[in-house]
Protein backbone atom coordinates (compact mmCIF):
# COMPACT_ATOMS: atom_id res chain seq x y z
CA UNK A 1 41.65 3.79 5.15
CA UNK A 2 41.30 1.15 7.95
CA UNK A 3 39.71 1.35 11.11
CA UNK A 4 39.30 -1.39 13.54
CA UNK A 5 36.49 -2.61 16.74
CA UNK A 6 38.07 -4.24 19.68
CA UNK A 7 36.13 -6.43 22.29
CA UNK A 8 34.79 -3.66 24.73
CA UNK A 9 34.67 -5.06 28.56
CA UNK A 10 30.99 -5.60 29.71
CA UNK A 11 31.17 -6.69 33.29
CA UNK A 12 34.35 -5.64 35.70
CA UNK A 13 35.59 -9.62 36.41
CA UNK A 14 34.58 -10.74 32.47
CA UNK A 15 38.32 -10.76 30.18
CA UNK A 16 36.67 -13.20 27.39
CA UNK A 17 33.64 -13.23 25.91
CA UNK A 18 32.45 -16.17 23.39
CA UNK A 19 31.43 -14.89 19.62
CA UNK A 20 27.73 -16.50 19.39
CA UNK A 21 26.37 -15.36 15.91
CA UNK A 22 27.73 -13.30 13.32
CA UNK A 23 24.70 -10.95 12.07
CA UNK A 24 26.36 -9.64 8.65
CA UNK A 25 28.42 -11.48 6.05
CA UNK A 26 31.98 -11.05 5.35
CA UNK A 27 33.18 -8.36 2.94
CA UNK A 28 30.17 -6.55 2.89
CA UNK A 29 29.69 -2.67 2.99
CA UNK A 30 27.30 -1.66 5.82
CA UNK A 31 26.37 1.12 7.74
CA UNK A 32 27.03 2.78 11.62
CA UNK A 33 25.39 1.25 14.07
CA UNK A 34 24.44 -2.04 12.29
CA UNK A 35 23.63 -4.64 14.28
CA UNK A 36 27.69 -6.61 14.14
CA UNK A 37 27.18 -9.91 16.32
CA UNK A 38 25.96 -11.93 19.09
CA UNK A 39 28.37 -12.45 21.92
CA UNK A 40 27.97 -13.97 25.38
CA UNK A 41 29.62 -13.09 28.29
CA UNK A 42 29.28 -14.65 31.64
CA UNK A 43 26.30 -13.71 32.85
CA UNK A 44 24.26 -12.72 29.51
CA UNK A 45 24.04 -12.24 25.84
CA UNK A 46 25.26 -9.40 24.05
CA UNK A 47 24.27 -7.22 21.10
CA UNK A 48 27.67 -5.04 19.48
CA UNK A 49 26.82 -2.62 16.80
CA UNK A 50 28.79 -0.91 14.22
CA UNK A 51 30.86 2.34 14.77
CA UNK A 52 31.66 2.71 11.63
CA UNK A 53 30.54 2.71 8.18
CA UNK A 54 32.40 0.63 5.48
CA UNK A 55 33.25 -2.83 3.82
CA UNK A 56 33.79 -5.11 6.78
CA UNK A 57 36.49 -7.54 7.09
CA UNK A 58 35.44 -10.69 10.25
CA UNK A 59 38.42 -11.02 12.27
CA UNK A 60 36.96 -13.46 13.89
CA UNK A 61 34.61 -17.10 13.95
CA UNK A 62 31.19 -18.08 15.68
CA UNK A 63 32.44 -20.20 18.42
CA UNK A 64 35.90 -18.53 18.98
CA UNK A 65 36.71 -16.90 22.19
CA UNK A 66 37.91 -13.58 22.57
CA UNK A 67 39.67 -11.41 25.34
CA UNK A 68 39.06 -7.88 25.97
CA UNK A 69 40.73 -5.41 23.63
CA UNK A 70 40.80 -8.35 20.49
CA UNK A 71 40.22 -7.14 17.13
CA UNK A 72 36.96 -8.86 16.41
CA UNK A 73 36.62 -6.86 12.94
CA UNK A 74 37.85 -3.89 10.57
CA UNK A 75 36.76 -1.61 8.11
CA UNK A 76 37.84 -0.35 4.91
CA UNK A 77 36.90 2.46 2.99
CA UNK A 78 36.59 0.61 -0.42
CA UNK A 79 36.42 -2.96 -0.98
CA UNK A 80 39.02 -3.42 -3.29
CA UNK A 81 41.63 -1.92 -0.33
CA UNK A 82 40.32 -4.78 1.58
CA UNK A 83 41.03 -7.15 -1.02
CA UNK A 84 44.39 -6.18 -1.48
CA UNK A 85 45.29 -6.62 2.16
CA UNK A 86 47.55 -9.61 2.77
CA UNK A 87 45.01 -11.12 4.95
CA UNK A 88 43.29 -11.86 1.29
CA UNK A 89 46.18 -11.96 -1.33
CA UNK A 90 49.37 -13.65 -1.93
CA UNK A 91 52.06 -11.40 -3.53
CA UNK A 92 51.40 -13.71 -6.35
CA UNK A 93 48.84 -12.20 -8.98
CA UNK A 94 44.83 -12.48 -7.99
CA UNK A 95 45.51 -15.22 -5.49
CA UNK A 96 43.57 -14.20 -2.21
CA UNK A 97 43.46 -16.60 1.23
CA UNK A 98 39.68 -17.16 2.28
CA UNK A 99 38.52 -17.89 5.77
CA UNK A 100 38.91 -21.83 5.19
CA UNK A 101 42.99 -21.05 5.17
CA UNK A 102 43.06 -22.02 1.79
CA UNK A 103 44.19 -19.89 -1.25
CA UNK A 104 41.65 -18.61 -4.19
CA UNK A 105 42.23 -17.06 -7.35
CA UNK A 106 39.92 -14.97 -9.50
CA UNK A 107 39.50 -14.69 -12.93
CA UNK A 108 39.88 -10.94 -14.26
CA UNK A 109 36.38 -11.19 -15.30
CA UNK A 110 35.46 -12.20 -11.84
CA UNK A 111 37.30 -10.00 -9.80
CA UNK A 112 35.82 -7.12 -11.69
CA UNK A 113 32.02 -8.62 -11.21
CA UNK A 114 32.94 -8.97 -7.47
CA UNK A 115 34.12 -5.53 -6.79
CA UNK A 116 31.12 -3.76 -8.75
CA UNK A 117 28.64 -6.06 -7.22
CA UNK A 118 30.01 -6.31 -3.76
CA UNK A 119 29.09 -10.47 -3.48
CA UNK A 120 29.29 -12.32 -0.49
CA UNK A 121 31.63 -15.41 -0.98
CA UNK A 122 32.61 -16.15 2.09
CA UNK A 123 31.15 -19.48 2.27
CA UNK A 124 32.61 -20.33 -1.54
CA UNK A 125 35.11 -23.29 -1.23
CA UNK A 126 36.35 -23.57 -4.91
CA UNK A 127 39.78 -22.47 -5.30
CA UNK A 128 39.38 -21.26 -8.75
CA UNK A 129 36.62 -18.40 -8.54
CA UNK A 130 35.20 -17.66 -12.45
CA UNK A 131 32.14 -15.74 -13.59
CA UNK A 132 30.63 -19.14 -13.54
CA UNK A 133 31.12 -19.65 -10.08
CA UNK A 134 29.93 -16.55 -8.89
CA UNK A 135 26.84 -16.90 -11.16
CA UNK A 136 26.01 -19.73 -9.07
CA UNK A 137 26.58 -18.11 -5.90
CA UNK A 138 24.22 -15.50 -6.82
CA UNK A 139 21.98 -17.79 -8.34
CA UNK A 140 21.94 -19.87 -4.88
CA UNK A 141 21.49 -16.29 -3.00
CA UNK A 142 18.01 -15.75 -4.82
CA UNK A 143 16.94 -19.05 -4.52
CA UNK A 144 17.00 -18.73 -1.05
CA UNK A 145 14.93 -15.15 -0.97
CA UNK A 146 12.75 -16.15 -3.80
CA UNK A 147 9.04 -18.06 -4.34
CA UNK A 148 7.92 -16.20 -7.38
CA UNK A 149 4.81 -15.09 -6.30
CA UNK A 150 5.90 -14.25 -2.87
CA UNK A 151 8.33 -11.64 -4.28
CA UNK A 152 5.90 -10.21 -7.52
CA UNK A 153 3.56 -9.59 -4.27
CA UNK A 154 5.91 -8.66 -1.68
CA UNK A 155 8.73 -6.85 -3.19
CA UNK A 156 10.31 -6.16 0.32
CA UNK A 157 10.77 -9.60 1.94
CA UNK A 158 13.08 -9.86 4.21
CA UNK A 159 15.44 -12.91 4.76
CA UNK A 160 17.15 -13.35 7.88
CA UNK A 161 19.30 -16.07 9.14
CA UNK A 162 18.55 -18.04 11.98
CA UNK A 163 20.34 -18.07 15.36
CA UNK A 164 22.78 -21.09 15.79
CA UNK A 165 20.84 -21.26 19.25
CA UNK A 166 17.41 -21.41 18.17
CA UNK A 167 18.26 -24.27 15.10
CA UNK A 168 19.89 -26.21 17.67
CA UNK A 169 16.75 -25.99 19.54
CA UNK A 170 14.81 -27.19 15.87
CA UNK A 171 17.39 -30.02 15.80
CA UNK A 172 16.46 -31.62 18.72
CA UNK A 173 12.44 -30.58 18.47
CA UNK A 174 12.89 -32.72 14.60
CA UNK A 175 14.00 -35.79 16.65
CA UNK A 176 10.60 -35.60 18.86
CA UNK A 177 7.06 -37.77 17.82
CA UNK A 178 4.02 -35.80 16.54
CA UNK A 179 3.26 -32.01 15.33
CA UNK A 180 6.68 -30.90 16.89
CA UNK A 181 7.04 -27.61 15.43
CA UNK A 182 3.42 -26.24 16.57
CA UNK A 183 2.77 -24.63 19.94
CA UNK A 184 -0.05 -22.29 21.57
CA UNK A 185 -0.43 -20.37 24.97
CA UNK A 186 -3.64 -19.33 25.52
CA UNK A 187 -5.44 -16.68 28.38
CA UNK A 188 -8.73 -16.02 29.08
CA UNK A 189 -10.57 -13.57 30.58
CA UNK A 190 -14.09 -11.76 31.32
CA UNK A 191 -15.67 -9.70 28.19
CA UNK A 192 -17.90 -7.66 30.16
CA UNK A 193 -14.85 -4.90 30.27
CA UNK A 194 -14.33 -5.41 26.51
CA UNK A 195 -18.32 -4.74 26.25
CA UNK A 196 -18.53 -1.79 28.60
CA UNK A 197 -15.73 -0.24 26.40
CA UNK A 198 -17.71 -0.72 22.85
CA UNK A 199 -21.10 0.69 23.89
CA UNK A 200 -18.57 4.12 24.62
CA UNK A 201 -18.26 3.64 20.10
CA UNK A 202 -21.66 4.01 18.95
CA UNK A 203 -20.89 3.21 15.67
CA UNK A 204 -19.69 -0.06 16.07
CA UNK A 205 -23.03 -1.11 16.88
CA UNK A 206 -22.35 -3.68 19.81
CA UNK A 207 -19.67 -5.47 17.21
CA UNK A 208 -16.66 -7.06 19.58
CA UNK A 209 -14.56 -8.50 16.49
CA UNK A 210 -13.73 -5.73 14.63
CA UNK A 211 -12.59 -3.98 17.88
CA UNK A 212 -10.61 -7.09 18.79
CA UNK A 213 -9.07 -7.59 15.91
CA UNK A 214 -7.83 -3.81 15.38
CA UNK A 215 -5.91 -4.20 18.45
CA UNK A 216 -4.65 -7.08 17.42
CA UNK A 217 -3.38 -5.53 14.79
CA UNK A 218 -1.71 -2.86 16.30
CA UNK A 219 0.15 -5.29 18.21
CA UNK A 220 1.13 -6.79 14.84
CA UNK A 221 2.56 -3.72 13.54
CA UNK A 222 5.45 -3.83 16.01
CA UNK A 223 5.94 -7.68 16.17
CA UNK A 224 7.50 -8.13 12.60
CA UNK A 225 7.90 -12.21 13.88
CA UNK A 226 4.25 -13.00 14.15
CA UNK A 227 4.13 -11.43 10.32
CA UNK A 228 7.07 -14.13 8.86
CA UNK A 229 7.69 -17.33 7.48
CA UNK A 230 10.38 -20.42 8.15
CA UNK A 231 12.16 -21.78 5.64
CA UNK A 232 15.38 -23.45 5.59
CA UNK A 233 17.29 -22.04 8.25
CA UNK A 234 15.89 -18.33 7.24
CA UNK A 235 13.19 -16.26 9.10
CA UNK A 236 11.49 -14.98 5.61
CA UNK A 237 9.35 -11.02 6.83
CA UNK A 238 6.48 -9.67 5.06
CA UNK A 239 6.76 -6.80 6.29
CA UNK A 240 3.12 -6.27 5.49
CA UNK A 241 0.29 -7.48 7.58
CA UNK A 242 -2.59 -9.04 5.51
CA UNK A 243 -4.71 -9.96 8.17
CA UNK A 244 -6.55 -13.27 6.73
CA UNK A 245 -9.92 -13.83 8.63
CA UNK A 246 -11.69 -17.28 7.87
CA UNK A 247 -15.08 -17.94 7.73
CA UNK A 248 -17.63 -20.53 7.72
CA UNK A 249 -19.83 -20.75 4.85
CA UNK A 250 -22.58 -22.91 4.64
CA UNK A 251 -19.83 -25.13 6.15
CA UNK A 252 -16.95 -24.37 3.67
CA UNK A 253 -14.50 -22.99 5.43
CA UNK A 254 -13.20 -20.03 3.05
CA UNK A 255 -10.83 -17.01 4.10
CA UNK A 256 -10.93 -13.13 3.79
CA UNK A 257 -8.32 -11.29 3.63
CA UNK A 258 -7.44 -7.40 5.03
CA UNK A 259 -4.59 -6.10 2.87
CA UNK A 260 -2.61 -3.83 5.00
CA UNK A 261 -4.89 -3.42 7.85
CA UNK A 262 -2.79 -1.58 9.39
CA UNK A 263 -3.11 1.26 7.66
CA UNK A 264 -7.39 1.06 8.95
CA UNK A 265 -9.05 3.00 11.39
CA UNK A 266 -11.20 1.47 13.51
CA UNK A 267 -14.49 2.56 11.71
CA UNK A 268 -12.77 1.80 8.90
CA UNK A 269 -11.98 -2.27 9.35
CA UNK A 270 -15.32 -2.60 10.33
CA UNK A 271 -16.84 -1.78 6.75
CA UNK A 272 -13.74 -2.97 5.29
CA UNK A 273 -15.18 -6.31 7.21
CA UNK A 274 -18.95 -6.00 6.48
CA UNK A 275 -17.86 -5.39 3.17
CA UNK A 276 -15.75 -8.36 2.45
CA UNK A 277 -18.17 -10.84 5.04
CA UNK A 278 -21.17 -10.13 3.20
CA UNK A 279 -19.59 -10.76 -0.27
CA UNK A 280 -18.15 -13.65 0.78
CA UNK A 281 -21.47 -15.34 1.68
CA UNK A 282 -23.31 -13.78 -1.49
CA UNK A 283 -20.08 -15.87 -3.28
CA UNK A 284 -19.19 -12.42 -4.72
CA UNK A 285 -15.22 -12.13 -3.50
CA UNK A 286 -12.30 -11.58 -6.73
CA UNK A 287 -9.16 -13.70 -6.20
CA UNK A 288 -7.37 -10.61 -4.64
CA UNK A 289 -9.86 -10.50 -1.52
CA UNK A 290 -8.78 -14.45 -0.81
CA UNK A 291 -5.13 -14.45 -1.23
CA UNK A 292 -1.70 -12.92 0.05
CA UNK A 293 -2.82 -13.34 3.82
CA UNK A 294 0.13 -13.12 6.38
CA UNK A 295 -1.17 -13.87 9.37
CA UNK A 296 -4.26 -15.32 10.33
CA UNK A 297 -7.34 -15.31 12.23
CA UNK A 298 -10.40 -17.77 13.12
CA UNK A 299 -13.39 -16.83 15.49
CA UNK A 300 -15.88 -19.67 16.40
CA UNK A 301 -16.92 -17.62 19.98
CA UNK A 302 -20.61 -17.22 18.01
CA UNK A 303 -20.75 -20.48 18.52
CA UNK A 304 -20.34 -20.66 22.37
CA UNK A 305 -17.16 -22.83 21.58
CA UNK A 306 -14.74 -21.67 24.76
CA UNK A 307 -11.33 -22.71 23.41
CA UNK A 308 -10.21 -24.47 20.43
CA UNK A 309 -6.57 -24.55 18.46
CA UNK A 310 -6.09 -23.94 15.13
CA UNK A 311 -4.08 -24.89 12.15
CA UNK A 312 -1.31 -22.23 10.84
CA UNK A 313 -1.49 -21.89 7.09
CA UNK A 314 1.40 -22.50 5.24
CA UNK A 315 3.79 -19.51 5.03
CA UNK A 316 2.46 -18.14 8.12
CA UNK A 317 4.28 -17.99 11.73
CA UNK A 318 0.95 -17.88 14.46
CA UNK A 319 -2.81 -18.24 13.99
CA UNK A 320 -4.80 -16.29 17.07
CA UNK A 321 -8.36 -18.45 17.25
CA UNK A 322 -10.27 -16.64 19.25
CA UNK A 323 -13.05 -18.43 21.84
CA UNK A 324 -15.76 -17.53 23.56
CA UNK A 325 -19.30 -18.50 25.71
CA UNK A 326 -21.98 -15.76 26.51
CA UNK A 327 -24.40 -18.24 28.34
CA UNK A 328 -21.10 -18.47 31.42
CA UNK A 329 -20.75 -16.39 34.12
CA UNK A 330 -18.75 -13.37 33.17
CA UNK A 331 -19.04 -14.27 29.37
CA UNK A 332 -15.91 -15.60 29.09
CA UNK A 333 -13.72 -14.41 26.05
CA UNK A 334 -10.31 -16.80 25.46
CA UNK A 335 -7.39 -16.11 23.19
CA UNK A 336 -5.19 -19.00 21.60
CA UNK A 337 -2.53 -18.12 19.38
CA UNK A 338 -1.08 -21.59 17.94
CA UNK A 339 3.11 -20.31 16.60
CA UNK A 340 5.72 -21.86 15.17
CA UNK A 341 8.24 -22.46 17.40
CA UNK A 342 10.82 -22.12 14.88
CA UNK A 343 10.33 -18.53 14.77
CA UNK A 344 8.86 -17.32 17.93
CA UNK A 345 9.13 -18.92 21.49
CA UNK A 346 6.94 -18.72 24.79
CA UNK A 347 8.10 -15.61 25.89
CA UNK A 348 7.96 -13.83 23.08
CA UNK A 349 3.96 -15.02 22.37
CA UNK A 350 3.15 -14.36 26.34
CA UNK A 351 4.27 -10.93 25.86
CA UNK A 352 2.13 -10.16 22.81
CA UNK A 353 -1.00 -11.83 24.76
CA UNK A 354 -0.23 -9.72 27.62
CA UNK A 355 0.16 -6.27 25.78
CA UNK A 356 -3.12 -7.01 23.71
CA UNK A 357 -5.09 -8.27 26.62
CA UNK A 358 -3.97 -4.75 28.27
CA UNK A 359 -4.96 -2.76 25.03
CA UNK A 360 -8.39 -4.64 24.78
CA UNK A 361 -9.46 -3.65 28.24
CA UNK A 362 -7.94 0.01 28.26
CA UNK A 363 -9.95 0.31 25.03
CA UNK A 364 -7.83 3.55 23.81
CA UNK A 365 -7.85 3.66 20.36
């Protein structure tokens, strides 16, 4: 069974719209309401999701331009009725016609491997597809998901493609001088709100970082981005925040880390905190309590140092350094988070600072 999606019409003078990003590979099976592709019309961008559930046949290319009522994609119930369509095969025997215009032919072995496993060859260019050639595509799929330890650790990674938009943007930020990847917005504002708020929590005894940094978190939990990772034209998601916290000891600079803080209560980061702080400087931490951070943190406002930008680890997309001076008018609390532009963008990190500053001085928790 076949069913088909046609360009809908989005604004009353728009007839074409322009096919920006394709967010699902060809010949796939996916689900209703799946997020389909990027289009643009006129006046803005587009999301279209999936009516339908089924293997998914792209009736169309990023960059082609399509008019209202186009057939931009269709669905089959099974994937071998899609590959016997004559948009794939030849009357001739196992010969099928991929994207490129050009013909392929599968081994039986192949074709067999391909319809149990349901792989994505829609970038493949060999005309002759064997088990050895799809071992290779699979092979090349992994590699892109995998770094060992990454996956024993975080079983659910998740790998998403870039936009076309935002690696053009990387292309021309690689031909620039310096640390071109790296950028930080930073506000600043009065702690004597923040203050007010913790002497209402008796048991936090005065402490402003753990209550910081639990709304901080919070804010992580629904910003998967500031949790993630570049690599090769993939957005790599933790989905996991292990909130790494470094700390100065004796003038080594080591780092904590919160697994899942997320899942704390305020009480409870603070003697997860105390607990992993005070082991830390009695040289008492296991491996486990150093490693696996996925976002990171670094506090030098004890030391009356107003603003400062950190470094973001490696495998990390933002580092918040947090700033501060008690002996100024209004003790003055700043907040820096340093991103990686290949991931996130201005707006995006504005919009976080903004919705934590507002959470910090509500103080509902």
């Amino acid at each position: 069974m076949k069913k088909k999606m046609l360009i809908p019409r989005f604004e009353a003078n728009d007839n074409s719209v322009k096919i920006i990003e394709w967010l699902v590979n060809d010949r796939v099976f996916i689900k209703k309401n799946t997020p389909l592709l990027n289009i643009e019309t006129s006046k803005t961008f587009q999301e279209i999701k999936s009516k339908y559930d089924g293997f998914i046949k792209k009736m169309c290319q990023e960059g082609d331009t399509l008019h209202t009522g186009d057939i931009f994609i269709e669905f089959y119930t099974k994937l071998e009725d899609l590959l016997k369509k004559n948009t794939y095969f030849k009357k001739k025997k196992d010969t099928v016609l991929s994207c490129k215009s050009t013909y392929q032919r599968f081994s039986k072995k192949a074709k067999k491997i391909l319809l149990e496993k349901n792989i994505d060859i829609s970038s493949c260019t060999e005309e002759l597809i064997t088990t050895k050639v799809l071992n290779n595509i699979t092979n090349e799929i992994r590699k892109d998901k995998k770094n060992k330890d990454l996956i024993k650790y975080f079983p659910n990674l998740e790998v998403k493609k870039n936009s076309d938009i935002k690696n053009r943007e990387i292309s021309v930020l690689e031909k620039s001088d310096g640390n071109i990847f790296s950028s930080s917005i930073m506000i600043q504002l009065s702690s004597e709100k923040i203050r007010e708020n913790i002497k209402k929590i008796p048991k936090l005894n005065g402490q402003i970082f753990p209550y910081l940094m639990y709304f901080y978190i919070q804010e992580l939990s629904i910003s998967p981005k500031f949790t993630a990772f570049y690599r090769e034209k993939n957005i790599i998601y933790y989905n996991r925040i292990n909130l790494g916290i470094l700390i100065d000891n004796n003038n080594i600079l080591q780092i904590i880390v919160l697994k899942d803080a997320n899942k704390f209560s305020l009480l409870e980061l603070q003697n997860e905190l105390i607990d992993k702080i005070c082991r830390c400087y009695e040289n008492n931490l296991e491996i486990d309590d150093v490693v696996h951070s996925t976002t990171s943190v670094s506090d030098l406002s004890g030391n009356n140092i107003i603003s400062f930008q950190p470094i973001i680890n490696q495998k990390q997309s933002v580092i918040l350094g947090i700033g501060g001076d008690t002996n100024l008018l209004g003790k003055p609390i700043t907040f820096n988070i340093v991103f990686d532009h290949r991931i996130l963008n201005g707006k995006e990190v504005a919009i976080f600072l903004e919705n934590f500053k507002r959470k910090i001085l509500q103080g509902i928790y």
